[in-house]
C-alpha atoms as a PDB file:
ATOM      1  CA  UNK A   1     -92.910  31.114 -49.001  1.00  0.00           C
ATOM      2  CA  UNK A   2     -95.600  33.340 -47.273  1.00  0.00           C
ATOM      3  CA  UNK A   3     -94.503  35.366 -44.490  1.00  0.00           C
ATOM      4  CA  UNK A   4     -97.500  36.875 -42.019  1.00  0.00           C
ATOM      5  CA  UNK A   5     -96.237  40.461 -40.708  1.00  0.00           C
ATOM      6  CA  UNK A   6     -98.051  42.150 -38.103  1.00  0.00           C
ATOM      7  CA  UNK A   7     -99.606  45.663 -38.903  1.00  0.00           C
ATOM      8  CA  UNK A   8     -96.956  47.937 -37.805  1.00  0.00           C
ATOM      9  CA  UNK A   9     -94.099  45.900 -39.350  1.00  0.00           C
ATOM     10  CA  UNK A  10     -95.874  45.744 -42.404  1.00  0.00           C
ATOM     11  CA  UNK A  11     -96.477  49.396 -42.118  1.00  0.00           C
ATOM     12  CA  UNK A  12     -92.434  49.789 -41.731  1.00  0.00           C
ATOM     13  CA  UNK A  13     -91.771  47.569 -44.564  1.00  0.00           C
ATOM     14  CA  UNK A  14     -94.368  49.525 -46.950  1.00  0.00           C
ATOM     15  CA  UNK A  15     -93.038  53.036 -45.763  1.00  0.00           C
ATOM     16  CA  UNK A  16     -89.586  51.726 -46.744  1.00  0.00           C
ATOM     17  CA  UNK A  17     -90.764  50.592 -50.750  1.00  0.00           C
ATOM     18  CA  UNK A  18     -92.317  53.548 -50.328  1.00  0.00           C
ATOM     19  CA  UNK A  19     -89.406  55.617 -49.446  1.00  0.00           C
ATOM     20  CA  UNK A  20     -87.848  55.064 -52.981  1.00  0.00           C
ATOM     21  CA  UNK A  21     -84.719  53.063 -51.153  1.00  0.00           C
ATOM     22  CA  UNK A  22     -86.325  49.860 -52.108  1.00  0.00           C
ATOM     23  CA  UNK A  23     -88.605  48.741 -54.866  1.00  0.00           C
ATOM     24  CA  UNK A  24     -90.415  45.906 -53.132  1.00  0.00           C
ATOM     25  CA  UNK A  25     -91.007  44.178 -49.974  1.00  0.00           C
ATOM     26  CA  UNK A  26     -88.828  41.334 -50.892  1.00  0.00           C
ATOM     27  CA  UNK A  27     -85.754  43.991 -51.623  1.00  0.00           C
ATOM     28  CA  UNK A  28     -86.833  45.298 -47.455  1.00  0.00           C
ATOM     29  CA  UNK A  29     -87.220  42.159 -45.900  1.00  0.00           C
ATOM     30  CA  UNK A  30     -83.829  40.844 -47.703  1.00  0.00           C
ATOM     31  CA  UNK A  31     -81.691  43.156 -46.632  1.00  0.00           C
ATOM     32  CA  UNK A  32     -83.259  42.882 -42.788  1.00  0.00           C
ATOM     33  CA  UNK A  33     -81.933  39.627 -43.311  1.00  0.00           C
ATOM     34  CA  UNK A  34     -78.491  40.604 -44.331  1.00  0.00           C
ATOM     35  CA  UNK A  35     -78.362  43.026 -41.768  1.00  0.00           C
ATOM     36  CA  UNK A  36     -79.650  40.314 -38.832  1.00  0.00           C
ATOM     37  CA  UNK A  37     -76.929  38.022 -40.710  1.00  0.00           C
ATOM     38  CA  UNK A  38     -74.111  40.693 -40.117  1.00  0.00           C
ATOM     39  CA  UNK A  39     -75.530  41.716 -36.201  1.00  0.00           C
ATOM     40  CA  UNK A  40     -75.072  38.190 -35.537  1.00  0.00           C
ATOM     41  CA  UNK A  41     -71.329  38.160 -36.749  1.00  0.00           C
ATOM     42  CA  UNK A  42     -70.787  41.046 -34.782  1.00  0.00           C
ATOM     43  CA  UNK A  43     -72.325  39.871 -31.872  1.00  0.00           C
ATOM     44  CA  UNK A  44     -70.277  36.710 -31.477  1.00  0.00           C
ATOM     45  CA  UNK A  45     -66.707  38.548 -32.375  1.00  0.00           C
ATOM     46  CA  UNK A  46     -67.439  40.554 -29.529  1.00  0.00           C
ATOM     47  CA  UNK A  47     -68.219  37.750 -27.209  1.00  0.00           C
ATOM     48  CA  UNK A  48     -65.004  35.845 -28.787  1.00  0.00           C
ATOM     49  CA  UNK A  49     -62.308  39.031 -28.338  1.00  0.00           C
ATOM     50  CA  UNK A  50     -63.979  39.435 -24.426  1.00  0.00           C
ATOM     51  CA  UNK A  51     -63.316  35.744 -24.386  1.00  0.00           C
ATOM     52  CA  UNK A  52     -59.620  36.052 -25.252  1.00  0.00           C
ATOM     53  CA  UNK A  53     -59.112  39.020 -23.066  1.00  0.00           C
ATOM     54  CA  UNK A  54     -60.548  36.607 -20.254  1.00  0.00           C
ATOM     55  CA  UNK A  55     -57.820  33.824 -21.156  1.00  0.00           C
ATOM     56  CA  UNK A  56     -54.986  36.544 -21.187  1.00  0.00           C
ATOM     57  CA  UNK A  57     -55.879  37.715 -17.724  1.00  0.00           C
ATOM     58  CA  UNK A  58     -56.232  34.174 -16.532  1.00  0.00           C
ATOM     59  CA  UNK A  59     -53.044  33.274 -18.416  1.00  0.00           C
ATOM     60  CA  UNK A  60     -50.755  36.015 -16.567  1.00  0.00           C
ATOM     61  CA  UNK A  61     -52.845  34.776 -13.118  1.00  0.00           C
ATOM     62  CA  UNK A  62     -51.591  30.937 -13.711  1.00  0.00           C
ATOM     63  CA  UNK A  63     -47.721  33.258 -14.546  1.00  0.00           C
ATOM     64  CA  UNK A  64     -47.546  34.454 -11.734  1.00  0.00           C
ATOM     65  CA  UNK A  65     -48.717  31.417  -9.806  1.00  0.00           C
ATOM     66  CA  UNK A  66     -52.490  32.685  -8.062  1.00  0.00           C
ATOM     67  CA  UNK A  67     -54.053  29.688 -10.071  1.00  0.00           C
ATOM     68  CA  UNK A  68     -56.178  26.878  -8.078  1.00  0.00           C
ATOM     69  CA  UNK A  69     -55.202  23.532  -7.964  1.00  0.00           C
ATOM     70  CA  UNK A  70     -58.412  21.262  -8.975  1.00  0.00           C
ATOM     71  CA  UNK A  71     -57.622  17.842  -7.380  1.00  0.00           C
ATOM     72  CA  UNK A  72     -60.975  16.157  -8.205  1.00  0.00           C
ATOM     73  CA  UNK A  73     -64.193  16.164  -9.826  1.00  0.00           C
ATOM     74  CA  UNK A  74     -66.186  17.022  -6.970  1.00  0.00           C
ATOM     75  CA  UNK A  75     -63.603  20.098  -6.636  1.00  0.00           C
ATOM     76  CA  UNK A  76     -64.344  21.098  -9.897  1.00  0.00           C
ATOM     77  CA  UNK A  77     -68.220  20.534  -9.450  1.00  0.00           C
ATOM     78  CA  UNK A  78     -67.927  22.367  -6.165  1.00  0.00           C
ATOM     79  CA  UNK A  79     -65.907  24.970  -8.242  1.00  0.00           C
ATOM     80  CA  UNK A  80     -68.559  25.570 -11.025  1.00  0.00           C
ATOM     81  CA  UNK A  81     -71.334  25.562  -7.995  1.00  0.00           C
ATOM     82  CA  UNK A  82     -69.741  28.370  -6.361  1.00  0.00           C
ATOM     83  CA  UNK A  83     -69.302  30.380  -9.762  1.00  0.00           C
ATOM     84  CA  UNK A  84     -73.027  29.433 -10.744  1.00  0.00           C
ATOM     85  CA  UNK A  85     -74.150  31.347  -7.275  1.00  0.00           C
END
């Protein structure tokens, strides 16, 4: 596989081999990968625990009966259109 770099992120990957952390480009552009790999994890856990804490609040809204009664599909189009803005 050939990867094409652009001169300042080659510059960044050759300062890091050259920073003794890493012995080779491969070693630097490996663990970008692992580190993109982990980000991503990250990323979505936080979108899934706002997500629950979303359901909770909407779950103790339903409790104590302030939920809307969706009768229809065109309600629930209308619905989504109004949320969409």
């Amino acid at each position: 596989m050939h990867v094409s770099l652009t001169a300042e992120l080659e510059s960044r990957v050759k300062a890091k081999v050259a920073s003794g952390l890493y012995n080779n480009a491969s070693e630097v552009i490996r663990e970008a990968l692992r580190f993109m790999d982990t980000h991503e994890d990250w990323i979505k856990e936080v979108k899934l625990a706002r997500l629950r804490e979303q359901l909770k609040v909407a779950t103790e809204q339903l409790d104590r009966g302030e939920g809307i009664a969706i009768e229809s599909k065109a309600a629930l189009d209308s619905l989504f259109d109004e949320i969409k803005g």
